[in-house]
Protein backbone atom coordinates (compact mmCIF):
# COMPACT_ATOMS: atom_id res chain seq x y z
CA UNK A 1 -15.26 -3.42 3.38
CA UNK A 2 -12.88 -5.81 2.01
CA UNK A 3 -10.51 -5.41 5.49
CA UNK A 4 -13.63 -5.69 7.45
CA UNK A 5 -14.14 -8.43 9.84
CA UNK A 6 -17.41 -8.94 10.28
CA UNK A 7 -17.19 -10.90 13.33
CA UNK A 8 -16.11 -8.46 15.32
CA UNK A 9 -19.08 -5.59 14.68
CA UNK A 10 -21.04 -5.78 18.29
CA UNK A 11 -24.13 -6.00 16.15
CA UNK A 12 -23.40 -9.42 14.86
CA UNK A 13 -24.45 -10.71 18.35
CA UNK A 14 -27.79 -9.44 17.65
CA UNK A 15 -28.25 -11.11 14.29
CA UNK A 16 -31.72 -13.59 14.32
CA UNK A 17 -30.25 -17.24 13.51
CA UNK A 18 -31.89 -17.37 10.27
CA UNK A 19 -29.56 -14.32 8.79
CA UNK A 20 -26.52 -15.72 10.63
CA UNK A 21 -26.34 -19.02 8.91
CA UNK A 22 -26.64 -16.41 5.95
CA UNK A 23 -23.68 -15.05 7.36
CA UNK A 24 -21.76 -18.26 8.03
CA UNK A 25 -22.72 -19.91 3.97
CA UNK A 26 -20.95 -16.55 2.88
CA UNK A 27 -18.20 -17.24 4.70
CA UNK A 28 -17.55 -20.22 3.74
CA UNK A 29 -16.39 -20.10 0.06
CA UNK A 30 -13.93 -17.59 1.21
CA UNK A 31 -12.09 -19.61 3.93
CA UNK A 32 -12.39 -22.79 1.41
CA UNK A 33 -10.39 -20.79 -0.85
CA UNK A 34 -7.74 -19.07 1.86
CA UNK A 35 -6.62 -22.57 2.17
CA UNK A 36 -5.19 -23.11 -1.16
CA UNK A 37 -1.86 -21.36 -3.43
CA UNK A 38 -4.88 -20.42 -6.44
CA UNK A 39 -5.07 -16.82 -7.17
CA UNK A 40 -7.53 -14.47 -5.31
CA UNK A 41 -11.04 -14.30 -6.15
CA UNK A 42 -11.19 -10.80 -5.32
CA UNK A 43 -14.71 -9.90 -6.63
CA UNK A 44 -16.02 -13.41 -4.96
CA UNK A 45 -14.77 -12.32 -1.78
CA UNK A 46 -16.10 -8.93 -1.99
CA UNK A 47 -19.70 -10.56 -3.02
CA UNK A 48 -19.73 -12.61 0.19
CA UNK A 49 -18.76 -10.22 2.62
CA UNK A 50 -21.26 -7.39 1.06
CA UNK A 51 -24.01 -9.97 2.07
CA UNK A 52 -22.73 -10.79 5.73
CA UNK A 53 -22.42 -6.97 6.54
CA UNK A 54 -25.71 -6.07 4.90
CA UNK A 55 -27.36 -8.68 7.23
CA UNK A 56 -25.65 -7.31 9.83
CA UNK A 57 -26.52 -3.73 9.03
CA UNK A 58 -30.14 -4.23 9.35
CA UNK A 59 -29.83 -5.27 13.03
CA UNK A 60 -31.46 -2.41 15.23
CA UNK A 61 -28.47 -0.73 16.48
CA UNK A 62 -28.58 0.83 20.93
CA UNK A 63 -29.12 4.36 20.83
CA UNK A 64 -25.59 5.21 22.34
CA UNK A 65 -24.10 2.93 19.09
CA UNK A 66 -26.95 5.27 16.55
CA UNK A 67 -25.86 8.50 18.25
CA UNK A 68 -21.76 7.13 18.05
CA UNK A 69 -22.83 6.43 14.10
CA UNK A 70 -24.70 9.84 13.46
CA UNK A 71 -21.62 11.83 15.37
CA UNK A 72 -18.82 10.02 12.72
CA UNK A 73 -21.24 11.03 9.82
CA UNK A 74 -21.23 14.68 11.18
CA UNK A 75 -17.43 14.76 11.86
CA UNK A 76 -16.80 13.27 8.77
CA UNK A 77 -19.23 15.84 6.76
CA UNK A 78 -19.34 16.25 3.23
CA UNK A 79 -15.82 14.03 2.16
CA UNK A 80 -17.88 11.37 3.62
CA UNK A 81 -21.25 12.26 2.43
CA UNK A 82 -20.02 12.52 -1.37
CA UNK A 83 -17.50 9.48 -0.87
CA UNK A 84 -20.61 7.33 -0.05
CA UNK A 85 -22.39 8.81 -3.14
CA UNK A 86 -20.18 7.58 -5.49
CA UNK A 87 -19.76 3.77 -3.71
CA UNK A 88 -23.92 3.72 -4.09
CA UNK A 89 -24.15 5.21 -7.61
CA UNK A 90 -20.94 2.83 -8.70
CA UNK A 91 -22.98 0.01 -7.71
CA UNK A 92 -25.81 0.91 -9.34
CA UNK A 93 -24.60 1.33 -12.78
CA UNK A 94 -21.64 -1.45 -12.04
CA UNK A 95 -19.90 -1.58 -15.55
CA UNK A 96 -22.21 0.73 -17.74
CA UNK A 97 -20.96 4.14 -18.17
CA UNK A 98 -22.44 6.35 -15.84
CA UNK A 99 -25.09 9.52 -16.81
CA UNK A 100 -23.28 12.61 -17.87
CA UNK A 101 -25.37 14.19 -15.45
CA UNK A 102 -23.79 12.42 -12.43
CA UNK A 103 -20.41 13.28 -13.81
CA UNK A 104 -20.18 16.08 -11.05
CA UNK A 105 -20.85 15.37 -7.07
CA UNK A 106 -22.05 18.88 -7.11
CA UNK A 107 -24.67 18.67 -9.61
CA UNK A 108 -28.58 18.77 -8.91
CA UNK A 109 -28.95 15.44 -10.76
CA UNK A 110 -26.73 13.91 -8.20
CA UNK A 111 -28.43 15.63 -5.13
CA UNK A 112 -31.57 14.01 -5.77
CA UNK A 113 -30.08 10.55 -6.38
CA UNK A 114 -28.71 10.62 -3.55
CA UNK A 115 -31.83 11.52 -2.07
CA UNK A 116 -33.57 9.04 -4.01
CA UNK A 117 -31.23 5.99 -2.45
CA UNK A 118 -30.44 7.69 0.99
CA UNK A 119 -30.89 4.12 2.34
CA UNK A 120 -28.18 2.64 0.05
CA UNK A 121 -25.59 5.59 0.95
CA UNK A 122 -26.70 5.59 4.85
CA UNK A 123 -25.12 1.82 4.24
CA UNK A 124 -21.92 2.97 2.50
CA UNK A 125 -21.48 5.50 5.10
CA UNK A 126 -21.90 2.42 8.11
CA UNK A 127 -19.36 0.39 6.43
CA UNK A 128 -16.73 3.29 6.61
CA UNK A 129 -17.80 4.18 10.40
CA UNK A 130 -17.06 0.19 11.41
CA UNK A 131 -13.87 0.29 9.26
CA UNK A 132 -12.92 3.71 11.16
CA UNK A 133 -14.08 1.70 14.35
CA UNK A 134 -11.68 -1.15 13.51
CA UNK A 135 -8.70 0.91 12.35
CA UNK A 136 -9.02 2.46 15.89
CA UNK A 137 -9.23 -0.81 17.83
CA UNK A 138 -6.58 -2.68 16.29
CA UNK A 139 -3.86 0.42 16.72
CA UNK A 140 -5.03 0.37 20.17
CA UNK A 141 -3.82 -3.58 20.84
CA UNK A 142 -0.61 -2.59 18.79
CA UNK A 143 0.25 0.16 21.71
CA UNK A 144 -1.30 -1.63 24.59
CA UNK A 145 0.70 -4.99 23.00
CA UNK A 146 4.02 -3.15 23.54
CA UNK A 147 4.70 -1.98 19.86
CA UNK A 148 5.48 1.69 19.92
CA UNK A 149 4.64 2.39 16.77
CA UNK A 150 1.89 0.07 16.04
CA UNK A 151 0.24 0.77 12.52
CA UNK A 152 1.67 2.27 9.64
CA UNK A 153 -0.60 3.11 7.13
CA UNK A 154 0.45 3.86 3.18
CA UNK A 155 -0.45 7.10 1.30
CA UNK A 156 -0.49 6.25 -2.23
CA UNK A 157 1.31 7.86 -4.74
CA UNK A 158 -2.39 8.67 -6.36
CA UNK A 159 -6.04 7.57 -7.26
CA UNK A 160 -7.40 5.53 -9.48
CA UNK A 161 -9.08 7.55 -12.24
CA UNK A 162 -12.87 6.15 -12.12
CA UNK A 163 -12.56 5.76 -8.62
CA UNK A 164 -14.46 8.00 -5.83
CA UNK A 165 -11.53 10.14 -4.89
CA UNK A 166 -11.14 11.30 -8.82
CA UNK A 167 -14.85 11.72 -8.79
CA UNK A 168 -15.39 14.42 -5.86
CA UNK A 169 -11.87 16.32 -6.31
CA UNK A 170 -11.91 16.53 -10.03
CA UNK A 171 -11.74 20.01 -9.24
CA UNK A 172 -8.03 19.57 -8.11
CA UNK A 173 -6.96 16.63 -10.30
CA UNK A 174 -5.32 17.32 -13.53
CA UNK A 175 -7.62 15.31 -16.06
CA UNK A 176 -5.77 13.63 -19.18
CA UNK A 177 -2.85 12.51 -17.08
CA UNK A 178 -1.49 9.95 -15.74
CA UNK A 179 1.32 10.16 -12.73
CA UNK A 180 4.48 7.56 -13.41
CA UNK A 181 8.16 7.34 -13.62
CA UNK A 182 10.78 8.03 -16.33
CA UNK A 183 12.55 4.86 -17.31
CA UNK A 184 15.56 3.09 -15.42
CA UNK A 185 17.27 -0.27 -14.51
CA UNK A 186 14.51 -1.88 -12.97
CA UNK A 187 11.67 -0.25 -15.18
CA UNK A 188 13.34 0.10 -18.22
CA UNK A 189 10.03 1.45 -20.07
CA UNK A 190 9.63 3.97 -17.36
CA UNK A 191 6.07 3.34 -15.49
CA UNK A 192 2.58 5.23 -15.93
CA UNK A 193 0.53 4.44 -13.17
CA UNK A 194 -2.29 6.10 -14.96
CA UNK A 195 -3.35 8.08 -11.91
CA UNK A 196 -4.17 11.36 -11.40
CA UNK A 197 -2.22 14.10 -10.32
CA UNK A 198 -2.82 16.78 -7.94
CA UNK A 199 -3.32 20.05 -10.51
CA UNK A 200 -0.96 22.26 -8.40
CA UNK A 201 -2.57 25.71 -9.08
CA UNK A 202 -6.54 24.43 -8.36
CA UNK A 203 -4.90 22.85 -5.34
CA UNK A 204 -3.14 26.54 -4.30
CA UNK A 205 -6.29 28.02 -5.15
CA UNK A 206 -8.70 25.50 -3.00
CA UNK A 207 -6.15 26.58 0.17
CA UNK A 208 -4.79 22.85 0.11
CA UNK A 209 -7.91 22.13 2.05
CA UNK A 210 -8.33 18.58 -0.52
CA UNK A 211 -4.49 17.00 0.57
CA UNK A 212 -5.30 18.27 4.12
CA UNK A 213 -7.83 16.29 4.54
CA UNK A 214 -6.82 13.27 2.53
CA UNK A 215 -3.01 13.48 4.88
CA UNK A 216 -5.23 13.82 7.94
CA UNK A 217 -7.61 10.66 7.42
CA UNK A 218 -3.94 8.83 6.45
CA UNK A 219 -2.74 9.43 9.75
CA UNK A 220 -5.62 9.30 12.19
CA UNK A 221 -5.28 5.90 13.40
CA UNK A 222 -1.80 5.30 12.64
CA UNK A 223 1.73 5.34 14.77
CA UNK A 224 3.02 6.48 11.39
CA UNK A 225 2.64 6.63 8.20
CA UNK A 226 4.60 6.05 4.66
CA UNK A 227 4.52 8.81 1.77
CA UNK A 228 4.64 6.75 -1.47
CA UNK A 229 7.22 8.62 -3.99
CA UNK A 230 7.58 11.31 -1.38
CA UNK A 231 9.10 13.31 -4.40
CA UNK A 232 6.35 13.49 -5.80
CA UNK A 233 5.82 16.30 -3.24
CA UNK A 234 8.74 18.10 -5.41
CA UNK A 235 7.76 17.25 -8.30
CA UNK A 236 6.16 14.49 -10.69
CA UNK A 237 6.15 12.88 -14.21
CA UNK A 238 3.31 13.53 -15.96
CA UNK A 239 2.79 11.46 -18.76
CA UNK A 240 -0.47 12.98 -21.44
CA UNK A 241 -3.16 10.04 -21.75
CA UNK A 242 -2.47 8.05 -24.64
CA UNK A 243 1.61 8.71 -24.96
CA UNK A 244 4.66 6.05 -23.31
CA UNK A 245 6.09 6.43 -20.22
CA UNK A 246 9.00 7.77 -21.65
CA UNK A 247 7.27 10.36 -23.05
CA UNK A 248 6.91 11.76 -20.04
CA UNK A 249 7.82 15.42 -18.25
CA UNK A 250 8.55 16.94 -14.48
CA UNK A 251 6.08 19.28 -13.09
CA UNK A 252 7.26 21.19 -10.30
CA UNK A 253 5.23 21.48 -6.93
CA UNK A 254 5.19 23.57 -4.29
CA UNK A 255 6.86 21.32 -2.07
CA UNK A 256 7.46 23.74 1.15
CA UNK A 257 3.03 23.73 1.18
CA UNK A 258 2.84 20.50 0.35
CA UNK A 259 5.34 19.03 3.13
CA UNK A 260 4.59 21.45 6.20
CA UNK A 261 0.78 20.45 5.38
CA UNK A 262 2.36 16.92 6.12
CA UNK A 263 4.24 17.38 9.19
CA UNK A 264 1.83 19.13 10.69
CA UNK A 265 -1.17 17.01 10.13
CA UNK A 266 1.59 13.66 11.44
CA UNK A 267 2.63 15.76 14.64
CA UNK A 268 -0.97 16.42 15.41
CA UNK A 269 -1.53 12.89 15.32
CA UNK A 270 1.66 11.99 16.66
CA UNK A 271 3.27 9.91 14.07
CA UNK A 272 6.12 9.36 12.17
CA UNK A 273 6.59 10.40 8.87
CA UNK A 274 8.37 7.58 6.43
CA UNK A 275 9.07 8.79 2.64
CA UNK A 276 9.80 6.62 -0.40
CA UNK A 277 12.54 8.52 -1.88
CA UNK A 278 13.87 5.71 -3.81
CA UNK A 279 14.52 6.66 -7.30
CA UNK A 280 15.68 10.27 -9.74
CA UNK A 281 16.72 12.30 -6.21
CA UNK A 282 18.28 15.39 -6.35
CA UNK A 283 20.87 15.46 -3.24
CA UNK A 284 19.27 18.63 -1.72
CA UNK A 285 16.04 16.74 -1.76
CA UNK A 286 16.61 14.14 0.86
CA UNK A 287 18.46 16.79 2.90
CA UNK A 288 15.23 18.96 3.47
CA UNK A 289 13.09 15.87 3.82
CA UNK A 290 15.85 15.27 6.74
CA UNK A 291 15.40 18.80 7.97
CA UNK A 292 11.43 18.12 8.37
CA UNK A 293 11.93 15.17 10.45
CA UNK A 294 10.73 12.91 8.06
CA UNK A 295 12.47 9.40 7.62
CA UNK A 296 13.61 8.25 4.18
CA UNK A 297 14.25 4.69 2.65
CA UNK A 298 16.94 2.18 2.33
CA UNK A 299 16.21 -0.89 0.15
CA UNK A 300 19.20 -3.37 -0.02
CA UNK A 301 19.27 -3.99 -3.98
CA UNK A 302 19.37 0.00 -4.43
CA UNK A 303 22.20 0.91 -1.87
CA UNK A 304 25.13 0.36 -4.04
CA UNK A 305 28.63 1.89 -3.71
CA UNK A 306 30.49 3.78 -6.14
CA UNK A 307 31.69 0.79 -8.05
CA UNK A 308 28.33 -0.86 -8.38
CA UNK A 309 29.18 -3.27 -5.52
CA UNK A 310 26.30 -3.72 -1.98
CA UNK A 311 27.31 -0.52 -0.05
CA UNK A 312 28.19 -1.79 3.13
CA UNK A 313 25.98 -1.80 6.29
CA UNK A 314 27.91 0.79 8.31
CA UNK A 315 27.68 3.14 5.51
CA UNK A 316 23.85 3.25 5.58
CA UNK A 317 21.92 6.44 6.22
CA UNK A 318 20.57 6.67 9.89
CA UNK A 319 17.37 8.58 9.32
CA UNK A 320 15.82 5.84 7.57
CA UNK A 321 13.30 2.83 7.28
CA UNK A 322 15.77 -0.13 5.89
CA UNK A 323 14.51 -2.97 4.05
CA UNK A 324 15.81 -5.99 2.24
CA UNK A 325 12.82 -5.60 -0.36
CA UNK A 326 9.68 -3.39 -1.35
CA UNK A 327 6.67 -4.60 -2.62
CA UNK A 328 7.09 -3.48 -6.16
CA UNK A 329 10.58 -5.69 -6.25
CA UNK A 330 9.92 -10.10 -5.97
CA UNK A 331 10.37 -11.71 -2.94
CA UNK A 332 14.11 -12.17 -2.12
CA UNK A 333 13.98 -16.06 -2.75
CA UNK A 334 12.77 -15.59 -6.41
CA UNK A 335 15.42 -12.48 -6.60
CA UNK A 336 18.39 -14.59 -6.07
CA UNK A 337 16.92 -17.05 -8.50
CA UNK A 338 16.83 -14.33 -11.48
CA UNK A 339 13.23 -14.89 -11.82
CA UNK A 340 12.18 -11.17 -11.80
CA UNK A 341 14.15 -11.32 -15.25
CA UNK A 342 12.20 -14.23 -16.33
CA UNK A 343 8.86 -12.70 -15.71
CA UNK A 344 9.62 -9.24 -16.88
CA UNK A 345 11.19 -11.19 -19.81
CA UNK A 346 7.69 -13.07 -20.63
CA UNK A 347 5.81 -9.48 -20.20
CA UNK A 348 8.22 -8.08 -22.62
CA UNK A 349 9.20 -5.35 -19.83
CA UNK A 350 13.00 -5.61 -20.52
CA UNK A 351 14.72 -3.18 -23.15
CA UNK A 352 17.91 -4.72 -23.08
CA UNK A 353 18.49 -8.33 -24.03
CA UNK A 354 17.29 -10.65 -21.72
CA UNK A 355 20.46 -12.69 -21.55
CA UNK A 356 22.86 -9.37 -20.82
CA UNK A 357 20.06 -8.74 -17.99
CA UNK A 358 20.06 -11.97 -16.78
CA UNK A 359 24.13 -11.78 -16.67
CA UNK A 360 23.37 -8.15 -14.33
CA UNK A 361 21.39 -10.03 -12.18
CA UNK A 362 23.71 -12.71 -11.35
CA UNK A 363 26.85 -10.78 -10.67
CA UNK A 364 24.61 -8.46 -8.30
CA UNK A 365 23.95 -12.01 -6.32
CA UNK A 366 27.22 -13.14 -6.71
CA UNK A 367 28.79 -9.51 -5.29
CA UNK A 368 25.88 -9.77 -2.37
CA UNK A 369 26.78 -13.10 -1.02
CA UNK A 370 30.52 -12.12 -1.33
CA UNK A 371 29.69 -9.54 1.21
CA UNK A 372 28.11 -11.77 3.52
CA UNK A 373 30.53 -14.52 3.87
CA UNK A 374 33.34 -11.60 4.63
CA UNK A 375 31.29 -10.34 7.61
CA UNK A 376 31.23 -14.40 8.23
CA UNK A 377 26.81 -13.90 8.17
CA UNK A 378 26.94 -17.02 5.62
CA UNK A 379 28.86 -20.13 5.56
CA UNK A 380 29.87 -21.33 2.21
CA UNK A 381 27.81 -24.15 2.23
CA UNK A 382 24.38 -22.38 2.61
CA UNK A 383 20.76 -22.64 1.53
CA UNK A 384 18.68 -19.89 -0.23
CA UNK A 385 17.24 -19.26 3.45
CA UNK A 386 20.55 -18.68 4.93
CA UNK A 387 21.61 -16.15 2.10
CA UNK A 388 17.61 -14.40 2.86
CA UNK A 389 18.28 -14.52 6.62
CA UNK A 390 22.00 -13.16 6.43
CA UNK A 391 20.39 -10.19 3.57
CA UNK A 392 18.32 -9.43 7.12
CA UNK A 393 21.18 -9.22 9.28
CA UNK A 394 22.91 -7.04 6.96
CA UNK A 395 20.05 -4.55 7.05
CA UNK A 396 19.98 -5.19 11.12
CA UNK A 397 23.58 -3.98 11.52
CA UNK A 398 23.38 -0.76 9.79
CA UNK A 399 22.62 2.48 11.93
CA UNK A 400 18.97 2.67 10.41
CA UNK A 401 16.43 3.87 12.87
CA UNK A 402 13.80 1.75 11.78
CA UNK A 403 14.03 -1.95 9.48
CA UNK A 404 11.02 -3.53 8.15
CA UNK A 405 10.98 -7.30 7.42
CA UNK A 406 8.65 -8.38 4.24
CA UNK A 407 6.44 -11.25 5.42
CA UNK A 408 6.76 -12.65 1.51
CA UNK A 409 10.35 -13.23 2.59
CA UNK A 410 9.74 -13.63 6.24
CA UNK A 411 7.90 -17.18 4.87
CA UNK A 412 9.75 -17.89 1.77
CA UNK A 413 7.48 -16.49 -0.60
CA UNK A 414 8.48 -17.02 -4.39
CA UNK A 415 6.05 -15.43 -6.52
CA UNK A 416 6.12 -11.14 -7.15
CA UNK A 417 2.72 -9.60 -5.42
CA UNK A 418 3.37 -7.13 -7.40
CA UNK A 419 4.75 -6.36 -11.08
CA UNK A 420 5.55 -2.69 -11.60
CA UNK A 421 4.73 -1.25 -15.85
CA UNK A 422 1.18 -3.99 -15.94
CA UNK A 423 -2.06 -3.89 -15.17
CA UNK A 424 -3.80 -6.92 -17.03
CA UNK A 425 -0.72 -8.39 -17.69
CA UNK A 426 -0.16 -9.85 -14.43
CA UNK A 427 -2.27 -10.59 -11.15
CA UNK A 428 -1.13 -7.96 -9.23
CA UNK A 429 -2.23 -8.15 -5.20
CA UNK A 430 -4.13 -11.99 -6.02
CA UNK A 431 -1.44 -13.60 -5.17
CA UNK A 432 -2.22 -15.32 -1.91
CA UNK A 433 0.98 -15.71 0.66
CA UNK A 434 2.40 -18.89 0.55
CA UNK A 435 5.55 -20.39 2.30
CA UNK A 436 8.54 -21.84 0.39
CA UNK A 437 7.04 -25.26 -0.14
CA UNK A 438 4.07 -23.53 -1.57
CA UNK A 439 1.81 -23.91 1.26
CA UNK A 440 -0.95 -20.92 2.10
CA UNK A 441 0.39 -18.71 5.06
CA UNK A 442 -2.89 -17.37 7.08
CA UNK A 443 -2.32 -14.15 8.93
CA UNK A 444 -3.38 -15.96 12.04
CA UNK A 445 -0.51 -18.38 12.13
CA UNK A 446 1.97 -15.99 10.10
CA UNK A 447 4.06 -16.03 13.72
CA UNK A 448 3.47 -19.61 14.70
CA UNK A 449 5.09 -20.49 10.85
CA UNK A 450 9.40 -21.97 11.76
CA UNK A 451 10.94 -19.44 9.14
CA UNK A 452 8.97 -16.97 10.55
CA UNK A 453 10.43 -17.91 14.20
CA UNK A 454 13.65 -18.15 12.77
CA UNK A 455 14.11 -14.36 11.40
CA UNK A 456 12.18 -13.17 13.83
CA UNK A 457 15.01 -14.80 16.83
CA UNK A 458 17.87 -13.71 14.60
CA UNK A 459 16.32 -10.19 14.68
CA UNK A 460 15.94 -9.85 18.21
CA UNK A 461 19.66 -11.24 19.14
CA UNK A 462 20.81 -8.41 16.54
CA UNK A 463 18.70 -5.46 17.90
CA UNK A 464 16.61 -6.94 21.13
């Protein structure tokens, strides 16, 4: 509901006056507060949009939009049915620990709960038929608008462990572990993400019918489609509730299910398959993934050559989605600065000492804009937007098949969206986009914004 835009449900037309001013007082906190740098009142913007669609969920709906409504609810069958069951009993018991007896989806306790409050899950169920409704539409401007690829949605590494997915395939999920990372430069703790995993012989046994379905919702309204830690597919590190990071072990999967399931599900669909394998790879590893026809990644910072130095462009794997930055990395303007090192420095993240870190950090700069001034991309005399818009052209001239622009840097962006190894510890995804002068960036005028304009006409002189 959060990606919802409530304007554009046909039903809103149909709202009486008195419930849209409703609608319009919710709405109004929300765009007060789009317009300044603060942090994101997530749980104040979900509030006010909860009461604009339930006003607009009440509206009497045509009987061709009913019977569109009650076909999605059959197609979507019990994942749906169950996934609305848990968004309705969530929000009854909010922060109090739920019944034992509504521990299971399957249980009788549940069945008549969800009996008792049919209304309340008919409503969850709504909201997911509009979002499915509005996934749809917006991929459909992307191809009609010329992109070929349009959307690209994001399978996540895993699930959160009170959330709905953990709930109704507990059966599959490996309880008492968490999913994460064994320790290295950037993470230097190693990372538990406290997710999840797939149990691999409960998934066997179930016919892989659970990561079916979850690859073939991923892809259903999407030109293609990007496998977070795609090894994880080979195998993860589990790390046993209440033990560090490092602590951690590899459990093997079997990867030959787990990836035909994948291409399979994408080519029905017709999309592309992108893989993070950034990280521990084993060389064979991003050979097969090649084999499959499935893309891998290229992130500037982590292509390095032999002696530690930026690998050069021409050197660059073809079969790949190339990027100056990710999302778990800060935005390139606060990179060059060394201010990751300063905030993973304050969240006492770093192993090593700060200063010898800090030292790292700088030479990898220095060794960067050395590279671009010998391919003559930066004059010697430049600003911290030249060095971001020459990192572009770098990634431009290599033979990668795809390259994927961050609008964080795309703006100027300083501050990190997101800070790998926290949870409380930092404001991860509240951090509302901003240019370089600190002023809010609205999606609506992200391509009327000058640095935008800029990268985006140095892009097209490089690849049209």
């Amino acid at each position: 509901p959060m990606f919802l835009r409530v304007e554009d449900i046909p039903e809103v037309a149909y709202v009486p006056s008195q419930q849209r001013a409703v609608i319009e007082w919710e709405a109004e906190r929300p765009r007060r507060a789009n317009a300044t740098p603060d942090l994101l009142d997530r749980d104040a913007s979900w509030r006010a949009k909860m009461a604009a669609l339930e006003q607009v969920y009440m509206v009497e709906r045509t009987d061709g939009r009913e019977a569109q409504f009650e076909a999605f609810c059959q197609r979507e069958g019990r994942a749906l049915e169950d996934f609305a069951t848990w968004c309705a009993i969530a929000e009854a018991h909010r922060d109090m620990e739920w019944p034992v007896e509504l521990a299971s989806p399957s249980s009788p306790a549940v069945a008549r709960w969800r009996e008792e409050h049919c209304e309340r899950v008919r409503f969850f169920s709504w909201l997911q038929w509009v979002a499915d409704e509005q996934l749809a539409r917006a991929q459909l401007a992307a191809r009609v608008a010329g992109m070929r690829i349009g959307i690209m949605t994001d399978l996540a590494v895993g699930v959160h462990p009170q959330g709905a997915d953990a709930w109704a395939l507990q059966r599959v999920l490996a309880s008492g572990i968490g999913v994460g990372a064994p320790p290295d430069m950037y993470n230097q703790q190693g990372q538990n993400w406290s997710q999840p995993p797939w149990q691999p012989r409960a998934l066997e046994a179930a016919g892989y019918v659970p990561y079916r379905d979850v690859v073939r919702a991923a892809v259903k309204h999407a030109g293609a489609v990007r496998i977070d830690h795609i090894l994880g597919l080979f195998r993860q590190w589990w790390v046993p509730e209440g033990m560090e990071a490092w602590d951690g072990t590899y459990v093997s999967f079997d990867h030959e299910a787990l990836v035909g399931i994948l291409v399979l599900e994408a080519h029905r669909a017709g999309a592309i398959v992108i893989g993070e394998d950034l990280g521990t790879v084993e060389p064979w590893v991003r050979d097969y993934l090649a084999s499959r026809g499935i893309l891998g990644t290229s992130v500037m910072w982590f292509e390095r050559d032999h002696d530690g130095a930026p690998l050069p462009p021409e050197r660059y794997r073809e079969d790949v989605l190339a990027t100056v930055t990710t999302h778990d990395l800060p935005p390139t303007a606060a990179y060059l600065a060394g201010e990751h090192v300063n905030l993973r420095e304050e969240l006492g993240l770093l192993v090593e000492d700060a200063e010898t870190v800090r030292e790292q950090a700088r030479a990898e700069v220095s060794r960067l804009v050395s590279l671009l001034r010998e391919r003559d991309w930066l004059i010697e005399d430049h600003l911290e937007e030249d060095v971001i818009a020459a990192a572009h052209r770098l990634v431009l001239e290599t033979p990668a098949w795809l390259v994927g622009v961050a609008v964080t840097d795309a703006v100027g962006e300083r501050r990190t969206q997101n800070q790998p190894g926290t949870h409380l510890e930092y404001p991860n995804w509240q951090v509302p986009l901003c240019d370089g002068n600190g002023v809010p960036v609205l999606l609506d005028g992200l391509f009327e914004h000058p640095r935008m304009q800029r990268l985006v006409a140095a892009i097209r002189a490089v690849r049209g």
